[in-house]
N, C-alpha and C. Protein backbone atom coordinates (compact mmCIF):
# COMPACT_ATOMS: atom_id res chain seq x y z
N UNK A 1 -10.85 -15.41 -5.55
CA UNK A 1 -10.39 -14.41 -4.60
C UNK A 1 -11.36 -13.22 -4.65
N UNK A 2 -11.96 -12.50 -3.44
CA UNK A 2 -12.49 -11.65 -3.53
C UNK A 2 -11.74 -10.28 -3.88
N UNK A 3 -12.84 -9.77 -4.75
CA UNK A 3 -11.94 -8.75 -5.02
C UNK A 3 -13.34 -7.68 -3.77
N UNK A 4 -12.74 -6.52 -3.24
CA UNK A 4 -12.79 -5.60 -2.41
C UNK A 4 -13.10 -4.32 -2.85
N UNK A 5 -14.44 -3.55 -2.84
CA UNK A 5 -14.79 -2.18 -3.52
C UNK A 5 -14.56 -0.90 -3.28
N UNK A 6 -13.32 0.32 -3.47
CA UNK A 6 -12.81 1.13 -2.62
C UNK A 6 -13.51 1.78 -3.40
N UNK A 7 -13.91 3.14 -2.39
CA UNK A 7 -14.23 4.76 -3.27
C UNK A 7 -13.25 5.44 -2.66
N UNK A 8 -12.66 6.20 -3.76
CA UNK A 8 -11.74 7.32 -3.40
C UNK A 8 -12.31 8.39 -3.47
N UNK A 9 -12.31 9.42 -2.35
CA UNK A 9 -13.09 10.85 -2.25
C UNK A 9 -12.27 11.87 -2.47
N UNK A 10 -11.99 12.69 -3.81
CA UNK A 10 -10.83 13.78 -3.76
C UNK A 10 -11.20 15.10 -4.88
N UNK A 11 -11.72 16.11 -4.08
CA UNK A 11 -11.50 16.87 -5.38
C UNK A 11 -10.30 17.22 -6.33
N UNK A 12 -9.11 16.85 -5.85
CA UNK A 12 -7.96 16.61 -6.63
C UNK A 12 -8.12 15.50 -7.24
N UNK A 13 -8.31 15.34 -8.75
CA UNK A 13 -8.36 14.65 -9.70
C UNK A 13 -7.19 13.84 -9.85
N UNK A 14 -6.08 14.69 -10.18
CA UNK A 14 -4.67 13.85 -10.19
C UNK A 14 -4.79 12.78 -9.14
N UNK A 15 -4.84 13.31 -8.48
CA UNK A 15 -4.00 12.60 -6.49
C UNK A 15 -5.53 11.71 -6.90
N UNK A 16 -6.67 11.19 -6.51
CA UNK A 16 -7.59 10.49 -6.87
C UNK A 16 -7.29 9.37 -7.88
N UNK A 17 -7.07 9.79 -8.80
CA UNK A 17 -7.03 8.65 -9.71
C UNK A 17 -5.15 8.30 -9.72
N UNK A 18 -4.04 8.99 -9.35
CA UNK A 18 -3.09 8.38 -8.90
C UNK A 18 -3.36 7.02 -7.89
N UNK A 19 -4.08 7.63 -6.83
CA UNK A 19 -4.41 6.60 -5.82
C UNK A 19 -5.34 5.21 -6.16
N UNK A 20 -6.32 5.44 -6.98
CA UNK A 20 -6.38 4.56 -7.06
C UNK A 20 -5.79 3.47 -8.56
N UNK A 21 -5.04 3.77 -9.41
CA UNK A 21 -4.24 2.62 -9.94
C UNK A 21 -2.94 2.31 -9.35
N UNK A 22 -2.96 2.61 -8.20
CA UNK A 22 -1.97 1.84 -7.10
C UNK A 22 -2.31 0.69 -6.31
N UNK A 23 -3.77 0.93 -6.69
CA UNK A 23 -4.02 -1.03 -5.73
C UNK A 23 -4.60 -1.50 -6.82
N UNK A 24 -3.99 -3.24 -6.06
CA UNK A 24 -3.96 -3.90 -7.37
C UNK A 24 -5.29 -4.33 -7.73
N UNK A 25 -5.03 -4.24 -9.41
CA UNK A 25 -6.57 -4.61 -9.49
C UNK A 25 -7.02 -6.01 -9.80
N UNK A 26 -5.98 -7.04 -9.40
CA UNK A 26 -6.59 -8.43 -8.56
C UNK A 26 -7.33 -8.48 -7.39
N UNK A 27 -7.58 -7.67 -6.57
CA UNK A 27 -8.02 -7.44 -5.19
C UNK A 27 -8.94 -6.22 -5.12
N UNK A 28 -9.18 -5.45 -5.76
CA UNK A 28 -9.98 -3.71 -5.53
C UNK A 28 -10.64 -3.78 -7.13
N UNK A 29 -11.97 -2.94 -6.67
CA UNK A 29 -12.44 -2.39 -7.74
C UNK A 29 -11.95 -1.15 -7.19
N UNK A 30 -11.74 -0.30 -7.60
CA UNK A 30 -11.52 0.97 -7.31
C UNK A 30 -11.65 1.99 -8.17
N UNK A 31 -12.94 3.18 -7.31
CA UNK A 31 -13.86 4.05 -7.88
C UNK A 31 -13.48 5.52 -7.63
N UNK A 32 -13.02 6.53 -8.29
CA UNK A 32 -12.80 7.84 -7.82
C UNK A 32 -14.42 8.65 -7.56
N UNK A 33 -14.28 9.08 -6.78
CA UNK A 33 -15.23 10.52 -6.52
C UNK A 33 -14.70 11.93 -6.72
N UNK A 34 -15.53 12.59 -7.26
CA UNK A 34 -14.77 13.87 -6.92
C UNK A 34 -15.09 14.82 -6.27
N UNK A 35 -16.66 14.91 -5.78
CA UNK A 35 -17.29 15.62 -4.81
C UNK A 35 -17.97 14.76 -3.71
N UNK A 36 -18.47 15.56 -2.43
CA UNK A 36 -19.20 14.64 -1.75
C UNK A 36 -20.12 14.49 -1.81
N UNK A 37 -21.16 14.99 -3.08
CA UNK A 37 -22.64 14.48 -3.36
C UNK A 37 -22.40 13.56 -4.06
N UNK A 38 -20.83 13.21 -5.12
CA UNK A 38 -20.81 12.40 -5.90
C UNK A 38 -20.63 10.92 -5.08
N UNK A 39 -20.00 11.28 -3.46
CA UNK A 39 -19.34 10.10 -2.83
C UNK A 39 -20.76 9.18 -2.12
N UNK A 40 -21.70 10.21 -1.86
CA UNK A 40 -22.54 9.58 -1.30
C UNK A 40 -23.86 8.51 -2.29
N UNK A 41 -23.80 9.62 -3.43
CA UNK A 41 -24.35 8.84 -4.82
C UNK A 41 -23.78 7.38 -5.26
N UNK A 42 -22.13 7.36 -5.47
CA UNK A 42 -21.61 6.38 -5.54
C UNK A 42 -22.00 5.18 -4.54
N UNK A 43 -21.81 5.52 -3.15
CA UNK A 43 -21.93 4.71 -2.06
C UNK A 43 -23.46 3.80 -2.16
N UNK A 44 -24.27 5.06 -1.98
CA UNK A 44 -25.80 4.13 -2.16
C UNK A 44 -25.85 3.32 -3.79
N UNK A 45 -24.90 3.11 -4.74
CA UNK A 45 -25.04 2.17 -6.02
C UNK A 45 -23.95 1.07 -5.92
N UNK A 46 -23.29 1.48 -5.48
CA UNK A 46 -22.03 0.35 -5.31
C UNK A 46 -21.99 0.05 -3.94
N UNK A 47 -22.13 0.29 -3.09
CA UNK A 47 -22.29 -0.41 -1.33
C UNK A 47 -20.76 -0.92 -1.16
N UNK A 48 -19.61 0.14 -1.24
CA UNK A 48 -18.38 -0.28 -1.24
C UNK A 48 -18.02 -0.37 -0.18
N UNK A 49 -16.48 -1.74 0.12
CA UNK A 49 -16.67 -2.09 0.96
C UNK A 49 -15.69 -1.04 1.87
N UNK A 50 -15.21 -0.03 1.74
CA UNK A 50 -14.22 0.98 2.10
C UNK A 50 -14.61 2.05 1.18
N UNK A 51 -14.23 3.12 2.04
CA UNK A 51 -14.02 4.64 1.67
C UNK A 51 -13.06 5.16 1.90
N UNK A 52 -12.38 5.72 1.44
CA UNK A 52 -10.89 6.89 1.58
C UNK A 52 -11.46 8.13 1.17
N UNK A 53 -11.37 9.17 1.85
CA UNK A 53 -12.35 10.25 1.96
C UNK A 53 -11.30 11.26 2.61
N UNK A 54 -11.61 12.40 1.36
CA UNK A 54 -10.70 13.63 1.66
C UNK A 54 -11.97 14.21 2.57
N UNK A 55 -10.76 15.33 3.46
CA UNK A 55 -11.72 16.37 4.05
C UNK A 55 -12.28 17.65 3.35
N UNK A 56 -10.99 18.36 3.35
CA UNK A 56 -11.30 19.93 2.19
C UNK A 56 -11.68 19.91 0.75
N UNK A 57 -12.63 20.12 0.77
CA UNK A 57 -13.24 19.69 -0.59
C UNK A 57 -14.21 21.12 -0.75
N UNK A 58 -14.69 21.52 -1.74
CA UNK A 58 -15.67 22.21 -2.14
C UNK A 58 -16.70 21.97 -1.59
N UNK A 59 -17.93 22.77 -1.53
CA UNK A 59 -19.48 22.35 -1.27
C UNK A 59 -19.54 21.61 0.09
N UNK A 60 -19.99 20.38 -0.22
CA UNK A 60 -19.56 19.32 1.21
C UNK A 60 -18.42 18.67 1.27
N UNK A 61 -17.69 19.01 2.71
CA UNK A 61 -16.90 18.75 3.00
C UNK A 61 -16.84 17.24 3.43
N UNK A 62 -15.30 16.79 3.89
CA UNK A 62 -14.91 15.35 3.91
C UNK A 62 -16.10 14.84 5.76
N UNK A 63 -15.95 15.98 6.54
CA UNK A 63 -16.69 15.49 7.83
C UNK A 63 -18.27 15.50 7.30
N UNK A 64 -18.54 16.14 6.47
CA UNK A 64 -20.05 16.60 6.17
C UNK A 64 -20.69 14.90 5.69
N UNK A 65 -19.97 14.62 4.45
CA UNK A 65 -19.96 13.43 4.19
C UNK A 65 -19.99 12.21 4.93
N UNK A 66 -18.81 12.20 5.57
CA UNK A 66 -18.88 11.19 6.85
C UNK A 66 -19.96 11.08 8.11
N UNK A 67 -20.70 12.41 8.02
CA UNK A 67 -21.76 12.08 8.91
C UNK A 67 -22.84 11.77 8.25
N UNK A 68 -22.98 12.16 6.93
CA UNK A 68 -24.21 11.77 6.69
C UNK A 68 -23.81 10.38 6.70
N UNK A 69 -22.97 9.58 6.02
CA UNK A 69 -22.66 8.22 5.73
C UNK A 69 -23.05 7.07 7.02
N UNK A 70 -22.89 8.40 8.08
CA UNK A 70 -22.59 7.27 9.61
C UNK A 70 -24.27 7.44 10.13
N UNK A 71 -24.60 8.27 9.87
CA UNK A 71 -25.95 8.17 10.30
C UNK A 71 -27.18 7.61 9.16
N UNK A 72 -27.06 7.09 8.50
CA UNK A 72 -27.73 6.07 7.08
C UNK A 72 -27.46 5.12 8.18
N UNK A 73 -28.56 4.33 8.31
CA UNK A 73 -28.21 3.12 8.43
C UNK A 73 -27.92 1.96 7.03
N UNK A 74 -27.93 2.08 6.05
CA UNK A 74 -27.61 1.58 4.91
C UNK A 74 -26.15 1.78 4.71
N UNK A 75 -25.56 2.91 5.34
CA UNK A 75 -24.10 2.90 4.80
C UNK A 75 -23.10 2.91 6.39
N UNK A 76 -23.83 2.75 7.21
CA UNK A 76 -23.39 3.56 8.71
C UNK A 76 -22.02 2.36 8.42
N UNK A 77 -22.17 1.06 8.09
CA UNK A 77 -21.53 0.48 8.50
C UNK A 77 -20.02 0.52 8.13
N UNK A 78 -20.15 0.57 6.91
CA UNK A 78 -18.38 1.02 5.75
C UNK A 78 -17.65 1.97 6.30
N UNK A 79 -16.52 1.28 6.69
CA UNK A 79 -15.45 1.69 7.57
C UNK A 79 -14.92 3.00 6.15
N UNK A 80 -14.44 4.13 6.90
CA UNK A 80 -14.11 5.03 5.99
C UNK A 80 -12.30 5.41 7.18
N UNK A 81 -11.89 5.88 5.88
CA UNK A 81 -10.28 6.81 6.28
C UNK A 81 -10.07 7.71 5.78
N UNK A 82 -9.55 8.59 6.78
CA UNK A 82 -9.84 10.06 6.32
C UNK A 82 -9.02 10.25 6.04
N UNK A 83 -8.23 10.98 4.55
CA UNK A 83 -7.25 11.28 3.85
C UNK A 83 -6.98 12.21 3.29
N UNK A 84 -5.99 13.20 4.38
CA UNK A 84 -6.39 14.38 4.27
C UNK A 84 -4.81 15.14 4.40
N UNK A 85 -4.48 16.51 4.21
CA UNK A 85 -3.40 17.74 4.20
C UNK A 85 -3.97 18.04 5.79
N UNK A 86 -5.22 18.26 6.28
CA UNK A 86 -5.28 18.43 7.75
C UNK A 86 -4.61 17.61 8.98
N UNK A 87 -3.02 18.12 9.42
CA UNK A 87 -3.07 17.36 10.38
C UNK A 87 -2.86 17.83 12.07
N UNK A 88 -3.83 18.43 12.52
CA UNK A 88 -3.94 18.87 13.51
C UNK A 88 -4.81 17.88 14.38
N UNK A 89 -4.16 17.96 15.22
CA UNK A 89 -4.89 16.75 16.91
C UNK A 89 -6.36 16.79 17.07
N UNK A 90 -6.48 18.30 16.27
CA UNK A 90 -8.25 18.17 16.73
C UNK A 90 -8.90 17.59 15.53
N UNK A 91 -8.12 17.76 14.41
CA UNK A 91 -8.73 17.06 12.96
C UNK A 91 -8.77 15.71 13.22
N UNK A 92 -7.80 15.27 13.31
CA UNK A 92 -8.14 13.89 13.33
C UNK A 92 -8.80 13.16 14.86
N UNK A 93 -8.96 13.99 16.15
CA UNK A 93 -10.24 13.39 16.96
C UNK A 93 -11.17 13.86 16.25
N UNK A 94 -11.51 14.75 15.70
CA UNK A 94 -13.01 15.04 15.01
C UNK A 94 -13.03 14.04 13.98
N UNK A 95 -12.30 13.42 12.97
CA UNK A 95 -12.68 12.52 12.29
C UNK A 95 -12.94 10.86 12.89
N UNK A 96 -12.31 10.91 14.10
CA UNK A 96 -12.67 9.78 14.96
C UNK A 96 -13.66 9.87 15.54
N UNK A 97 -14.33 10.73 16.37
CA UNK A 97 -15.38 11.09 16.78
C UNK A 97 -17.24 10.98 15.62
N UNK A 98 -16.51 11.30 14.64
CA UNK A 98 -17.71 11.41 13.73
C UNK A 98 -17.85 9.99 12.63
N UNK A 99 -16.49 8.89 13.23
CA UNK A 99 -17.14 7.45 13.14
C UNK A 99 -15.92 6.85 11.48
N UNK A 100 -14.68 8.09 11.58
CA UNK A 100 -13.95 7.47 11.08
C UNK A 100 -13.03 5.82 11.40
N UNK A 101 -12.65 5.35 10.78
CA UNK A 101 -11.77 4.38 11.45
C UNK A 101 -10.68 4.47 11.01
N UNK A 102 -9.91 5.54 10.65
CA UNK A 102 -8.43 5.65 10.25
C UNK A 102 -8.07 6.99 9.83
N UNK A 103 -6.44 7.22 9.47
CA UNK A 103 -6.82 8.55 9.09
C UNK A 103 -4.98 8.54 8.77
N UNK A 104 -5.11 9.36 7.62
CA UNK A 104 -4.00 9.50 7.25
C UNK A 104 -3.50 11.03 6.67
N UNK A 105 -2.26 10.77 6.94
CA UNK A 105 -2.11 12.57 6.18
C UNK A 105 -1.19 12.64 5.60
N UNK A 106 -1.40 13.40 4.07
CA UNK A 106 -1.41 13.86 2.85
C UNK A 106 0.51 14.34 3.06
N UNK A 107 1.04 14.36 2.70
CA UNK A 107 1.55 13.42 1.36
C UNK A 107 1.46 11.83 2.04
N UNK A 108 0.39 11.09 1.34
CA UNK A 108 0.57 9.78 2.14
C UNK A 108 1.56 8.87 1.04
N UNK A 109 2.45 7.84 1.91
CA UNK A 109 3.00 7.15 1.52
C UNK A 109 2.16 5.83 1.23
N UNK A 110 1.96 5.30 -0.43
CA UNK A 110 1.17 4.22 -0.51
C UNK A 110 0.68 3.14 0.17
N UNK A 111 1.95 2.35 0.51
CA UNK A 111 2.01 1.11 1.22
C UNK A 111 1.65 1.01 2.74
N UNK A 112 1.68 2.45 3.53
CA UNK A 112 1.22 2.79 4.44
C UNK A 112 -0.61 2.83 4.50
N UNK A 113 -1.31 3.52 3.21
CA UNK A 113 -1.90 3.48 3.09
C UNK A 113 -2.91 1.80 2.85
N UNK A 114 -1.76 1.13 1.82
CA UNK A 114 -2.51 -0.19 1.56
C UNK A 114 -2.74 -1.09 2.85
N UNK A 115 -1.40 -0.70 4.18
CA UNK A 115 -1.65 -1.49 5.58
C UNK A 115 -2.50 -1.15 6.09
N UNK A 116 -3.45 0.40 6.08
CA UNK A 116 -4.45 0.45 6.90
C UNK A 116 -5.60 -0.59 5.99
N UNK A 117 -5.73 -0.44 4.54
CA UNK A 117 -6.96 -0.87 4.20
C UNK A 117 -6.77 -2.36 4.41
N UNK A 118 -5.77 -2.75 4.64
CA UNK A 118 -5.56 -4.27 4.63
C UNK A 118 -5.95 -4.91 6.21
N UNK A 119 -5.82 -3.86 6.87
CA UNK A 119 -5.93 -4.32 9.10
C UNK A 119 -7.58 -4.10 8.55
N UNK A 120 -8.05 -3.01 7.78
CA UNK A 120 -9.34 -2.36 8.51
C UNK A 120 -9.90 -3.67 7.59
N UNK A 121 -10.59 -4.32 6.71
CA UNK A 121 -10.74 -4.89 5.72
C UNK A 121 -10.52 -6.56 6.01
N UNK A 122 -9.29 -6.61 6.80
CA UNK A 122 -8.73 -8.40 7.30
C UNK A 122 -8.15 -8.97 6.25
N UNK A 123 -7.60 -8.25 5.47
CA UNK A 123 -6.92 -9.07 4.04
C UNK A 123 -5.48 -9.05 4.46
N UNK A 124 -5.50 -10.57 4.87
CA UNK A 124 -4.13 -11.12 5.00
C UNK A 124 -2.88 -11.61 3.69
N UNK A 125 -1.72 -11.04 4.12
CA UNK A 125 -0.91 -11.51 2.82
C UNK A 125 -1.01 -10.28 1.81
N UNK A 126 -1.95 -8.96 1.99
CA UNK A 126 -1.99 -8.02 0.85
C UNK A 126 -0.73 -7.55 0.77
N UNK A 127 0.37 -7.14 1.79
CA UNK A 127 1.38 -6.22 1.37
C UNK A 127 2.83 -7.17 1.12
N UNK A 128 2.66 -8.47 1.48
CA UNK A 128 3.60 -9.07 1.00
C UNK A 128 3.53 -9.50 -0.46
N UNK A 129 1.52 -9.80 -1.19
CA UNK A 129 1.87 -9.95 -2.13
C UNK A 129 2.49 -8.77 -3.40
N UNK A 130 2.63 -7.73 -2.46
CA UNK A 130 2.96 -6.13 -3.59
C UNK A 130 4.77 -6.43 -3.38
């Protein structure tokens, strides 16, 4: 079974590494970040196959990140979700616009979360096997 390479982008440490020992780790490697020089560092060594990517962050921000990511052609391709406390109409077209493919908002409910990575990704059977 393949297992599937997530980076989690959060300068919240807790909420980061909460999130990721919630997917299982039969199916995910799953990598915290905690900044976005660290997310983009990660990305070009591990070539993961998903990103979950906060916006408000220190230094570079969650859109700052996502553009550089989308304009690499080395990384343009890794579908990212933006996971964020921002939820205003224009936040999330600006995170669509700048080449997100999902987007969720903060307090996210897990399993909600595991259905997007499971549609965006094609992993059939993930939330029945939880």
């Amino acid at each position: 079974m393949k297992k599937y390479r997530i980076l989690i982008v959060d300068d919240e440490r807790p909420l980061a590494q909460m999130t990721c020992i919630n997917f299982p780790t039969d199916r995910f490697l799953v990598t915290p970040c905690f900044s976005g020089a660290d997310a983009l560092e990660e990305t070009r060594k591990q070539r993961p196959d998903l990103i979950i990517l906060d916006i408000i962050m220190p230094g570079m921000d969650g859109w700052e990140v996502l553009l550089k990511l989308k304009s690499d052609p080395k990384t343009s391709s890794i579908p990212v979700i933006m996971c964020t406390a921002k939820d205003g109409l224009a936040d999330v077209e600006k995170s669509f616009h700048y080449g997100a493919q999902a987007y969720a908002i903060k307090p996210v409910v897990f399993k909600k979360l595991l259905s997007k990575v499971a549609a965006i990704l094609d992993i059939e059977g993930l939330l029945t096997e939880q």
